[in-house]
N, C-alpha and C. Protein backbone atom coordinates (compact mmCIF):
# COMPACT_ATOMS: atom_id res chain seq x y z
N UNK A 1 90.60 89.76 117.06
CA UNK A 1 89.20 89.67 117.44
C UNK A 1 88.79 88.20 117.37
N UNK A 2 88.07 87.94 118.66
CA UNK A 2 87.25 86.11 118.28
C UNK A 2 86.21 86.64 118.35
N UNK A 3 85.73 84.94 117.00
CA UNK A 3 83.90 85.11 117.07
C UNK A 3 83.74 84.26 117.57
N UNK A 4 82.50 83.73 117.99
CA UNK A 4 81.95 82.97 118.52
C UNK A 4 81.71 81.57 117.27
N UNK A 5 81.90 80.79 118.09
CA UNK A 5 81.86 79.43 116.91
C UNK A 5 80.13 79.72 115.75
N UNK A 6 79.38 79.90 117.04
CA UNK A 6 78.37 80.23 116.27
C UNK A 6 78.14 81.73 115.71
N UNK A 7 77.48 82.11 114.75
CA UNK A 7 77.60 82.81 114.20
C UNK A 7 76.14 83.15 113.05
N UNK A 8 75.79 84.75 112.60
CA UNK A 8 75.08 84.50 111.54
C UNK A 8 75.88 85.27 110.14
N UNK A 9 75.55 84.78 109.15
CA UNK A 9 75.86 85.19 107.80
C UNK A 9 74.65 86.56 107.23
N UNK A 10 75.08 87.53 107.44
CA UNK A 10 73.92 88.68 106.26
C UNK A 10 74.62 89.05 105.06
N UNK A 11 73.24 88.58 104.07
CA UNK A 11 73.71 88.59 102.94
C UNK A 11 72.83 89.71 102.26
N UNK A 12 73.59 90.62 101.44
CA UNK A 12 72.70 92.12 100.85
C UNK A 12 73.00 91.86 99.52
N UNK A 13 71.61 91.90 98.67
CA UNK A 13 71.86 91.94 97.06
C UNK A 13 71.26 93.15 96.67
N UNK A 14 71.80 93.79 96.38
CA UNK A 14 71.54 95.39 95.53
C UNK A 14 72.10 95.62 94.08
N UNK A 15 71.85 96.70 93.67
CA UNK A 15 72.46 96.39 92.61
C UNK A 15 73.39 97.80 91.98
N UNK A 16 74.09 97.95 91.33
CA UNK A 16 75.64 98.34 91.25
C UNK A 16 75.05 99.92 91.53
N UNK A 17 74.22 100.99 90.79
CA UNK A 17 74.00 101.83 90.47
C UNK A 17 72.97 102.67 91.79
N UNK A 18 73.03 101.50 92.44
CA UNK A 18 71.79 102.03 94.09
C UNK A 18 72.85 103.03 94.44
N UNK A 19 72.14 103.81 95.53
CA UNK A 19 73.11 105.28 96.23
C UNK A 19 72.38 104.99 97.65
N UNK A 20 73.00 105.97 98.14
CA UNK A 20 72.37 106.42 99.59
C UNK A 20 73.28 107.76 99.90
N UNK A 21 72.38 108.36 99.97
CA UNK A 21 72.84 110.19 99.69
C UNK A 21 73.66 110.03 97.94
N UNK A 22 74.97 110.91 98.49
CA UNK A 22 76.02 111.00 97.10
C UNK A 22 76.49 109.64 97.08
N UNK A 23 76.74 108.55 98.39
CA UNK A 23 77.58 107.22 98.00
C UNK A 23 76.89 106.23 97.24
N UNK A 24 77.55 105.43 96.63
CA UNK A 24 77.26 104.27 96.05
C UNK A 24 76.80 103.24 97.52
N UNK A 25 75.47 102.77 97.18
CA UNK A 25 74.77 101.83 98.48
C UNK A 25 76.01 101.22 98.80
N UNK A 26 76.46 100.36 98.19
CA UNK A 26 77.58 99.12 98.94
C UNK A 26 78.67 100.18 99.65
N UNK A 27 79.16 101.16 99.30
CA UNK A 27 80.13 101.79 99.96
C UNK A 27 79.53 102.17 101.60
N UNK A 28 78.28 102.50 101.30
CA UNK A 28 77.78 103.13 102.58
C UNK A 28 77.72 101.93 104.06
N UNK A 29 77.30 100.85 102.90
CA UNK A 29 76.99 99.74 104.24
C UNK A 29 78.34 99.05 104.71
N UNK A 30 79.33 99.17 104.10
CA UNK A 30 80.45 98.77 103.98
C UNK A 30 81.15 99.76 105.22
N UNK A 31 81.23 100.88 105.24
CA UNK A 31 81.97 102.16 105.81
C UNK A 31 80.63 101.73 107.22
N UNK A 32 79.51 101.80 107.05
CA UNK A 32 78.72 101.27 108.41
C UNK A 32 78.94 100.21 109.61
N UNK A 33 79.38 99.21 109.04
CA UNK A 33 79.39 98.40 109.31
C UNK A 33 81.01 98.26 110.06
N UNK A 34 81.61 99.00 109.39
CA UNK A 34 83.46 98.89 109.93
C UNK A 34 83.20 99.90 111.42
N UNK A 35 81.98 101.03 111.08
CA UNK A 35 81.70 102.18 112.06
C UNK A 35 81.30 101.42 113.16
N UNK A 36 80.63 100.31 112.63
CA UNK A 36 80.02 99.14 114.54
C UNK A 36 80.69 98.28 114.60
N UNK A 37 82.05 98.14 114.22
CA UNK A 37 82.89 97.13 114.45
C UNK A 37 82.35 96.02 113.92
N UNK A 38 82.16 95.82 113.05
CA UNK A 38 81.66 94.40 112.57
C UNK A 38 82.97 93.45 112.32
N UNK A 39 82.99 92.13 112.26
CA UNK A 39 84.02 91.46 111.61
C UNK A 39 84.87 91.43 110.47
N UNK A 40 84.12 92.20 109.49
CA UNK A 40 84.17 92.07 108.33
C UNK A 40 83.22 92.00 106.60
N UNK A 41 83.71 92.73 106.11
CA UNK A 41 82.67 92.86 105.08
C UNK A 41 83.15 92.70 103.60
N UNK A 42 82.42 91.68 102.62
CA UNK A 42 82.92 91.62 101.70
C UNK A 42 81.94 91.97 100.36
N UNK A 43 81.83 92.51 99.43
CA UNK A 43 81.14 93.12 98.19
C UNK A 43 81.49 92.39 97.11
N UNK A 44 81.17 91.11 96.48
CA UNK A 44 81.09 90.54 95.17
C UNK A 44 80.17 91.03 94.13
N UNK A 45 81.08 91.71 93.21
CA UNK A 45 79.93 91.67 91.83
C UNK A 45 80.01 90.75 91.00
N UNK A 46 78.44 90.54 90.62
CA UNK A 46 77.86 89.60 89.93
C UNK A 46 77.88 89.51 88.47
N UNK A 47 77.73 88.87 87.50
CA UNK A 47 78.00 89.19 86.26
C UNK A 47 77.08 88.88 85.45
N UNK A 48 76.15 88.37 86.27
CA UNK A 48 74.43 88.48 85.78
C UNK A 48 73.40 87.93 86.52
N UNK A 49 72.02 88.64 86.71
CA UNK A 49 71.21 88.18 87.68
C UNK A 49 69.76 89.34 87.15
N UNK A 50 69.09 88.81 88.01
CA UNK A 50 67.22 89.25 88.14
C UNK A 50 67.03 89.29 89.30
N UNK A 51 66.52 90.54 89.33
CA UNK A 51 65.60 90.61 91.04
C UNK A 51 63.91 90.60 90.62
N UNK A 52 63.86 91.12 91.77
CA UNK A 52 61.99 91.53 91.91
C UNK A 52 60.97 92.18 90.64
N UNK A 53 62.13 93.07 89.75
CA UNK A 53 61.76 93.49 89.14
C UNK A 53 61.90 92.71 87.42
N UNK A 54 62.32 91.88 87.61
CA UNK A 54 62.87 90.98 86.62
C UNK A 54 63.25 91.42 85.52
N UNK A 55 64.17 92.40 85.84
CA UNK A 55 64.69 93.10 84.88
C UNK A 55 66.46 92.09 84.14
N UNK A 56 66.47 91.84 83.71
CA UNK A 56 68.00 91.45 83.56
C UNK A 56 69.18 92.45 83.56
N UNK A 57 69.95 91.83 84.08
CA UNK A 57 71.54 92.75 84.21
C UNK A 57 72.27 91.89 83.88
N UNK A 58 73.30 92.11 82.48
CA UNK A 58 74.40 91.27 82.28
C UNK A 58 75.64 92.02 82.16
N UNK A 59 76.55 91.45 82.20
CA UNK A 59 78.01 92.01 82.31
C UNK A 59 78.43 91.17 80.69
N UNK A 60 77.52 91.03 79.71
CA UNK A 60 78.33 90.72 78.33
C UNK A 60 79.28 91.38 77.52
N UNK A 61 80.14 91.05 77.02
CA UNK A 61 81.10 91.57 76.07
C UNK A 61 80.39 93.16 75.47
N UNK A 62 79.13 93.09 74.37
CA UNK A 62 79.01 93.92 73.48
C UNK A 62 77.92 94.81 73.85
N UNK A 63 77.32 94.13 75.90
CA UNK A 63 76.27 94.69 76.34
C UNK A 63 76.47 95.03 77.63
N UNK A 64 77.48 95.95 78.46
CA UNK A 64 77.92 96.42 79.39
C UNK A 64 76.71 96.87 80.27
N UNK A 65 76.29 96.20 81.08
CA UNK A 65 75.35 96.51 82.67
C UNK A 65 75.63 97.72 83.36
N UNK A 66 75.09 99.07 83.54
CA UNK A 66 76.20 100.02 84.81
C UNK A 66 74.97 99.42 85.96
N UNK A 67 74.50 98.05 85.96
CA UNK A 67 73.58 97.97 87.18
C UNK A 67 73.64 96.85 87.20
N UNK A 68 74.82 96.15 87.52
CA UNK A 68 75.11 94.73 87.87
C UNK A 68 74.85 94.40 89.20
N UNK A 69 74.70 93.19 89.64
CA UNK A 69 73.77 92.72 91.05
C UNK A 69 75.52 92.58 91.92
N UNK A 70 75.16 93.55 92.91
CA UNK A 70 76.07 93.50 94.04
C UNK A 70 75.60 92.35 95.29
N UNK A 71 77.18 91.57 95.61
CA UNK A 71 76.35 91.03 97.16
C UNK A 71 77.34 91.34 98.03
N UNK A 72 76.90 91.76 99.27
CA UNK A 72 77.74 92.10 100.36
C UNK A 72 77.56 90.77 101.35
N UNK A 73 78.93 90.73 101.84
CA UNK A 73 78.57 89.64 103.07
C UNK A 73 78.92 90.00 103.95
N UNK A 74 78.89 89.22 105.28
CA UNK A 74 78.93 90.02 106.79
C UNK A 74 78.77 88.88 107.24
N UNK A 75 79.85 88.38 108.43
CA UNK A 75 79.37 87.17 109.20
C UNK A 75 80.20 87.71 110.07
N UNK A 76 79.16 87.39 111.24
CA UNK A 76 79.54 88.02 113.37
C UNK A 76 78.40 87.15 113.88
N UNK A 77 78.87 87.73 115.41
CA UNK A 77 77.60 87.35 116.30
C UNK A 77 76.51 87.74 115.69
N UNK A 78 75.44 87.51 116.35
CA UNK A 78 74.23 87.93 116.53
C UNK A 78 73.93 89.02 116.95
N UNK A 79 74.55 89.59 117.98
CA UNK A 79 74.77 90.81 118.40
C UNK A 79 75.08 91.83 117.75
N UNK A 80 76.18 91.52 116.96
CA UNK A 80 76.90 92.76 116.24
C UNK A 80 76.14 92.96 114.86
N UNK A 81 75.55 91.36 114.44
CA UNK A 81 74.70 91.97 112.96
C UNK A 81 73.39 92.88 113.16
N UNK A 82 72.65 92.39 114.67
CA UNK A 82 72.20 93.24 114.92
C UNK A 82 71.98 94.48 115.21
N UNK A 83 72.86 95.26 115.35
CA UNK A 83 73.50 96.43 115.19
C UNK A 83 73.63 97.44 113.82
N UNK A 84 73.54 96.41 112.90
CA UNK A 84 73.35 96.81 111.63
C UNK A 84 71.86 96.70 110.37
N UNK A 85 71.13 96.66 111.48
CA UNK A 85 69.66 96.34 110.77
C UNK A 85 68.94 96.83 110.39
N UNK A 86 68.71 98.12 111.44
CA UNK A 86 68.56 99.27 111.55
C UNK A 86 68.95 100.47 110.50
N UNK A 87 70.38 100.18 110.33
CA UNK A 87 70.83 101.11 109.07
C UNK A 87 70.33 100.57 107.68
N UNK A 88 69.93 99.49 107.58
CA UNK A 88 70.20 98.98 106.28
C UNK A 88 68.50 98.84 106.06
N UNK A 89 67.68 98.65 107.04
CA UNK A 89 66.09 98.93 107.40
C UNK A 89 66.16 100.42 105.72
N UNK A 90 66.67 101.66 106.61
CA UNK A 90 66.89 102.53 106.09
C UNK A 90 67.48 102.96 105.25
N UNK A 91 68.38 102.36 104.71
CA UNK A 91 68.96 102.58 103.54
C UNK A 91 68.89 101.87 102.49
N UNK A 92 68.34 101.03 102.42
CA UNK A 92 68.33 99.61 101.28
C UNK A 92 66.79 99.38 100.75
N UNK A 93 65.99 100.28 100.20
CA UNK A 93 64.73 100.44 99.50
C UNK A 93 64.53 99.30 98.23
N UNK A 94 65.66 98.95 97.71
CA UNK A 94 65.25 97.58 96.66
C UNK A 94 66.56 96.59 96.77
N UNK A 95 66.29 95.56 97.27
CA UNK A 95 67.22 94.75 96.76
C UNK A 95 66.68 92.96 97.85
N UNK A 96 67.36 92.87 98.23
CA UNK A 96 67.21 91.47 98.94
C UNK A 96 68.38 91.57 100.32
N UNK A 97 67.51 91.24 101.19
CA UNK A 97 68.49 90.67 102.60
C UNK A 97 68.37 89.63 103.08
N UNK A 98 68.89 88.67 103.15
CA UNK A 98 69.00 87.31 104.35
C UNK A 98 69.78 87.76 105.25
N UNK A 99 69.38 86.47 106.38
CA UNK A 99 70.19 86.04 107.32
C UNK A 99 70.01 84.50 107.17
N UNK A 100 71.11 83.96 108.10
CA UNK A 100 71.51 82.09 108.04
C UNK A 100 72.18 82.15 108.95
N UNK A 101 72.01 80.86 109.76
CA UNK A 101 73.28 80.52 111.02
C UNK A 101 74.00 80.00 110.28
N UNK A 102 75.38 80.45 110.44
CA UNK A 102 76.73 79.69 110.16
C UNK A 102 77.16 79.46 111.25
N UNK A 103 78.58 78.11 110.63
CA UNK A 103 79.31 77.51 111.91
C UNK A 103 80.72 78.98 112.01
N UNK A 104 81.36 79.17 112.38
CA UNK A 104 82.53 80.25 112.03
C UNK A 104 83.71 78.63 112.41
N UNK A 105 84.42 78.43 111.46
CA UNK A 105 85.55 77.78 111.82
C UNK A 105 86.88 78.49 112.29
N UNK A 106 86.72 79.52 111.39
CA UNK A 106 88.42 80.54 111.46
C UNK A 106 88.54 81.83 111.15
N UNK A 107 88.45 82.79 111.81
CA UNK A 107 88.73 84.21 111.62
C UNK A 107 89.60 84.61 112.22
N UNK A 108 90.72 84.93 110.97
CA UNK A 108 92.03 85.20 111.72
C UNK A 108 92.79 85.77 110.77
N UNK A 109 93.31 87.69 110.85
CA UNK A 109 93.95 88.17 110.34
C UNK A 109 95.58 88.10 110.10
N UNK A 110 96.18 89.07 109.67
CA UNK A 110 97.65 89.36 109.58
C UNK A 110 98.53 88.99 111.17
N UNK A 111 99.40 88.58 111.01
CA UNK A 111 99.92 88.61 112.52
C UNK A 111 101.33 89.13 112.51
């Protein structure tokens, strides 16, 4: 698959314990997103952070988080993130979304 040099970055911060139906949120947008052909999707957990609600979540030794701050990334056209806006409009009730133009230098799998 080529991307286009230009490109945007969507970035989703939720946090570990969100759902959508029975799945865990990140699984859902993850399995969505492969469903519209996206480029690619990646899920980093965080090991401590605050949202909106300024609640703290830490991943400490003697104080285990089950609601650590997830981030998903996604970088495609414009086209194809668009495609996914819609779902996530709808499925993503607390957390944070950006978008950003990125440059894409290199996307390039197994050969």
């Amino acid at each position: 698959m080529k991307l286009p040099e230009n490109g945007l970055l969507l970035r989703i911060i939720i946090g570990e314990s969100d759902r959508y139906g029975r799945k865990p949120l990140y699984e859902a947008i993850v399995h969505k997103a492969k469903e519209l052909d996206l480029a690619g999707a990646t899920v980093l957990r965080g090991i401590m952070g605050f949202g909106a609600s300024s609640r703290l979540h830490t991943a400490k030794f003697l104080r285990l988080s089950d609601d650590l701050p997830l981030v998903i990334e996604i970088v495609d056209s414009e086209e194809y993130i668009n495609r996914l806006l819609p779902f996530l409009n709808e499925a993503v009730s607390e957390g944070l979304i950006t978008l950003e133009k990125v440059r894409i230098l290199r996307y390039q799998g197994h050969q």
